[in-house]
N, C-alpha and C. Protein backbone atom coordinates (compact mmCIF):
# COMPACT_ATOMS: atom_id res chain seq x y z
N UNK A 1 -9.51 14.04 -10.01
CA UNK A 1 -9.04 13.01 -9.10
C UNK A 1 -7.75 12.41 -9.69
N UNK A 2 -6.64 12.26 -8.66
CA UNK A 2 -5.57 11.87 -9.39
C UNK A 2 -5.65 10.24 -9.76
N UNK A 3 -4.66 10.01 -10.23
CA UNK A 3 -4.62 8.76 -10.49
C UNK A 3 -4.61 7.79 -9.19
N UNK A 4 -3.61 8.32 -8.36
CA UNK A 4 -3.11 7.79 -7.05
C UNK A 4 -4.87 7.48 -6.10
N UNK A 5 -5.56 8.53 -6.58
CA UNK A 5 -6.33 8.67 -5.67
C UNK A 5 -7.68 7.76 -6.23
N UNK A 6 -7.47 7.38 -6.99
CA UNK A 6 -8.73 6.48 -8.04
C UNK A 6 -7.58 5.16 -7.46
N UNK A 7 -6.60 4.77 -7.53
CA UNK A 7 -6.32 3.77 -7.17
C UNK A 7 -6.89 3.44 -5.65
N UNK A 8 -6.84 4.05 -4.84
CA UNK A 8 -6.86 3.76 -3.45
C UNK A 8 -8.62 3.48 -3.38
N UNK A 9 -9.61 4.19 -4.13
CA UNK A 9 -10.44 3.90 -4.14
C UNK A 9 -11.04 2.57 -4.82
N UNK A 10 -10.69 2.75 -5.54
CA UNK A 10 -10.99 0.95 -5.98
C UNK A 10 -10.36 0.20 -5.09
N UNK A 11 -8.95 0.21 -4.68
CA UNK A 11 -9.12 -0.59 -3.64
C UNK A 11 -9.87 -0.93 -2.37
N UNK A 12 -10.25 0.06 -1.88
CA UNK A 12 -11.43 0.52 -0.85
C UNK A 12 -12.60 -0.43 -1.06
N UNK A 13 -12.67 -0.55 -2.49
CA UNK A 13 -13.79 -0.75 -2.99
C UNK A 13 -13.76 -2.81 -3.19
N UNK A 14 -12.60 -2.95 -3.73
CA UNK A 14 -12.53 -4.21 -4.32
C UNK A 14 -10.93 -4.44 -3.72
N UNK A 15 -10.76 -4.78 -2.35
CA UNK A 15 -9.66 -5.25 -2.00
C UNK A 15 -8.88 -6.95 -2.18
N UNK A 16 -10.02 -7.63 -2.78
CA UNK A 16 -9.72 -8.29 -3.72
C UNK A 16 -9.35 -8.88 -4.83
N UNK A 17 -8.91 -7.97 -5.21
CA UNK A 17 -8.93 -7.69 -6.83
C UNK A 17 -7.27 -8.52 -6.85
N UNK A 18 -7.02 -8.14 -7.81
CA UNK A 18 -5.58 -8.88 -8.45
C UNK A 18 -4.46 -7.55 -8.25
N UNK A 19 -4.30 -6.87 -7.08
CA UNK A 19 -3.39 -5.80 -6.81
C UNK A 19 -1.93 -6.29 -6.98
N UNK A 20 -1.13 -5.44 -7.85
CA UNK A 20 0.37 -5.85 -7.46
C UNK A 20 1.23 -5.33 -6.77
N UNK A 21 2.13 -5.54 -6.57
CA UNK A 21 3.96 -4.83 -5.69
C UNK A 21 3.35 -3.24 -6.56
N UNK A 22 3.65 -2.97 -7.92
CA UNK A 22 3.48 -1.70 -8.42
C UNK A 22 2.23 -1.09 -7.82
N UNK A 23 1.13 -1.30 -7.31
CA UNK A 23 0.13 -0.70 -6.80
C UNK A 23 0.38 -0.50 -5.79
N UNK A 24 1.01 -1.24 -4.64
CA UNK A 24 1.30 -0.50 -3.40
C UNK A 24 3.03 0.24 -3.45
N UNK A 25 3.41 0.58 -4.39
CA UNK A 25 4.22 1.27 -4.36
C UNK A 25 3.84 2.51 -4.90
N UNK A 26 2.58 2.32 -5.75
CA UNK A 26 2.18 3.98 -6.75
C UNK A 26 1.50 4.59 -4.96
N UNK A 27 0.76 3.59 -5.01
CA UNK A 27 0.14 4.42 -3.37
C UNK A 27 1.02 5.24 -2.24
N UNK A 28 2.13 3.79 -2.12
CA UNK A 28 3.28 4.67 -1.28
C UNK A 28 3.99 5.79 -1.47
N UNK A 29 4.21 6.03 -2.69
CA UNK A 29 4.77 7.12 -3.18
C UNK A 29 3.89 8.40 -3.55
N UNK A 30 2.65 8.14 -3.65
CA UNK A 30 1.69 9.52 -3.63
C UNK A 30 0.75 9.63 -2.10
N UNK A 31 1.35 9.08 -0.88
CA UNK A 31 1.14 9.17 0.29
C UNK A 31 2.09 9.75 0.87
N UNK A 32 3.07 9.79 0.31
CA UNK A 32 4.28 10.26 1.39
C UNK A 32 4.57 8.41 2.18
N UNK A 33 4.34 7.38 2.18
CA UNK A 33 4.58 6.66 2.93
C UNK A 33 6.45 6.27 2.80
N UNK A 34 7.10 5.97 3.53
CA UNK A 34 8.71 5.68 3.38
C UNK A 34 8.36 3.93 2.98
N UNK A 35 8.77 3.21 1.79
CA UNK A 35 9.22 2.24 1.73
C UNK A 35 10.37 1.56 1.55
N UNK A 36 10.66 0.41 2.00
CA UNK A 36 11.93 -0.18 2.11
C UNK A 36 12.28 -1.34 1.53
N UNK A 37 12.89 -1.64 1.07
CA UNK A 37 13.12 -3.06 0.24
C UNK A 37 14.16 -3.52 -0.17
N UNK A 38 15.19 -3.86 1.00
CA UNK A 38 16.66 -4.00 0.23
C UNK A 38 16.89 -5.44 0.27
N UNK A 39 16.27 -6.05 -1.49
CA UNK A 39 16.64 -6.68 -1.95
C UNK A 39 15.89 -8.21 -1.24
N UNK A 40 14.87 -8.07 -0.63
CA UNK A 40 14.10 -8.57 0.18
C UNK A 40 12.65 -8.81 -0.76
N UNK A 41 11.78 -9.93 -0.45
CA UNK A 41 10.70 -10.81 -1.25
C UNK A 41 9.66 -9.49 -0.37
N UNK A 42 9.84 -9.06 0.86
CA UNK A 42 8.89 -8.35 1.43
C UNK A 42 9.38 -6.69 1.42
N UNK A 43 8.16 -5.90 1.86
CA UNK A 43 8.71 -4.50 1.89
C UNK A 43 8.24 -3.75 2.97
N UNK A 44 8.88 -2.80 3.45
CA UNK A 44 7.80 -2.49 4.78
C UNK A 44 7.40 -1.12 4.45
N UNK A 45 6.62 -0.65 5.00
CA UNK A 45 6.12 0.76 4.55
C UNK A 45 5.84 1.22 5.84
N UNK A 46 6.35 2.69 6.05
CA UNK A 46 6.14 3.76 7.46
C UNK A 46 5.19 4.88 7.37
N UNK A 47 4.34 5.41 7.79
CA UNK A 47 4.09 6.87 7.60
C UNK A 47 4.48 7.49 8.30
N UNK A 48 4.16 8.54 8.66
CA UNK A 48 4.51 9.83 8.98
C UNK A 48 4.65 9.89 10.83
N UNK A 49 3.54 8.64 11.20
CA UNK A 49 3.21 9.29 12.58
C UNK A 49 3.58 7.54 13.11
N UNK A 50 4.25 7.27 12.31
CA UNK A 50 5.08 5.89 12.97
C UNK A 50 4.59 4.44 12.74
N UNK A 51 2.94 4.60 12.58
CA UNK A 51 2.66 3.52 12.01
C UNK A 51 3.32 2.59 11.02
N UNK A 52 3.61 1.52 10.51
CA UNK A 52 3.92 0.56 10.13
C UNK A 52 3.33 -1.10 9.00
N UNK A 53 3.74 -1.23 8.46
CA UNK A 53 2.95 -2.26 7.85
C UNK A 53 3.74 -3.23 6.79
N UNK A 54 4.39 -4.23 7.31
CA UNK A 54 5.67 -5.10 6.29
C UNK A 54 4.61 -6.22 5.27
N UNK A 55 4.63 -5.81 3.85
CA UNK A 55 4.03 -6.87 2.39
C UNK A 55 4.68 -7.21 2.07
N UNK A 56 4.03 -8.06 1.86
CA UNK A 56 4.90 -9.52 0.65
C UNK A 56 4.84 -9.00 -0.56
N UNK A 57 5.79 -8.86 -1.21
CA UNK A 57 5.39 -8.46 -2.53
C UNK A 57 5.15 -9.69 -3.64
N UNK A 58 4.35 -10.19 -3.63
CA UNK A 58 4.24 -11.23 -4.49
C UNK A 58 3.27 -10.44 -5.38
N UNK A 59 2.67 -11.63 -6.17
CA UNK A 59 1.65 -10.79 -7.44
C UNK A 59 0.62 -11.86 -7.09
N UNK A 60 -0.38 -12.04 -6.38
CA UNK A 60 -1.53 -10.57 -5.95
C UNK A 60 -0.99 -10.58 -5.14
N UNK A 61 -1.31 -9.17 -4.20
CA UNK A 61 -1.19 -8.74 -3.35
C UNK A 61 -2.35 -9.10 -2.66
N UNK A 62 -1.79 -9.89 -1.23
CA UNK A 62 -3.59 -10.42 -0.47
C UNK A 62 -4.17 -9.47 0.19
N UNK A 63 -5.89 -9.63 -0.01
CA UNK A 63 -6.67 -8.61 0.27
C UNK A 63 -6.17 -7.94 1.98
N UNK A 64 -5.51 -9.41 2.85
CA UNK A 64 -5.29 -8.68 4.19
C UNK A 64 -4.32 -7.70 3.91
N UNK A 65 -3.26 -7.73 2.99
CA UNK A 65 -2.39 -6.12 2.79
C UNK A 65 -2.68 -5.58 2.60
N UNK A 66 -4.01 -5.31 1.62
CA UNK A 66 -4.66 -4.09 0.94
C UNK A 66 -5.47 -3.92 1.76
N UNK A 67 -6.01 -4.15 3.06
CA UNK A 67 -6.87 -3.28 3.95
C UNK A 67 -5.92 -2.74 4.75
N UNK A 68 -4.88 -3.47 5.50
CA UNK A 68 -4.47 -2.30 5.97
C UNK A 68 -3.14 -1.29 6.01
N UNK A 69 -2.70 -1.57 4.47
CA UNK A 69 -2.31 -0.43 3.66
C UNK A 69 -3.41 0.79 3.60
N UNK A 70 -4.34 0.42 3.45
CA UNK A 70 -5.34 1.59 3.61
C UNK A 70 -5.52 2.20 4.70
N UNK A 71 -5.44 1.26 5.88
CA UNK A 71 -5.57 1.90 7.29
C UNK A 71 -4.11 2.73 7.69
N UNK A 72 -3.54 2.29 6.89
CA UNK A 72 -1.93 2.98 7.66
C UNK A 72 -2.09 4.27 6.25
N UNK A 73 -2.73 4.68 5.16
CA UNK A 73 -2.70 5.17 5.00
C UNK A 73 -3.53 6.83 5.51
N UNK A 74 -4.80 5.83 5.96
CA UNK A 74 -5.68 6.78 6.81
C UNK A 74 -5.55 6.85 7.82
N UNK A 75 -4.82 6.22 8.55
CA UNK A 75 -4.29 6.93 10.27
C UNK A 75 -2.84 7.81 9.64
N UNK A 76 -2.70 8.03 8.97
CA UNK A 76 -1.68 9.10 8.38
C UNK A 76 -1.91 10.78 8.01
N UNK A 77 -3.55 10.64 7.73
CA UNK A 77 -4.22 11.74 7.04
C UNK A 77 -4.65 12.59 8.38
């Protein structure tokens, strides 16, 4: 199991947790998701089939981003 893929599961698991900006960027980047961030407090992330989803990147990341970062990752699959 990759790393990418043990991350997403704990999040699954504990979307509460203390997630940061670097966790939804390791995700975005071993999803294929397009992220954007020019120079902006927030970031938006695309997949493949158009879905959408703009985070705050603060440190934590709130549990409502980390569910549906997950959902935009699984309506992607």
């Amino acid at each position: 199991m990759s790393k990418a893929a043990k991350l997403l599961k704990n999040m699954k698991a504990n979307p509460k947790a203390d997630w940061t900006p670097d966790n939804v960027k390791t995700l975005a980047k071993a999803y294929d998701l397009t992220l954007r961030q020019n120079g902006t407090s927030h970031a938006v992330l695309t997949n493949s089939k158009g879905g959408h989803l703009t985070v705050p990147m603060h440190k934590p990341v709130k549990p409502l981003y980390i569910k549906r970062l997950i959902e935009l990752i699984e309506a992607a699959k």
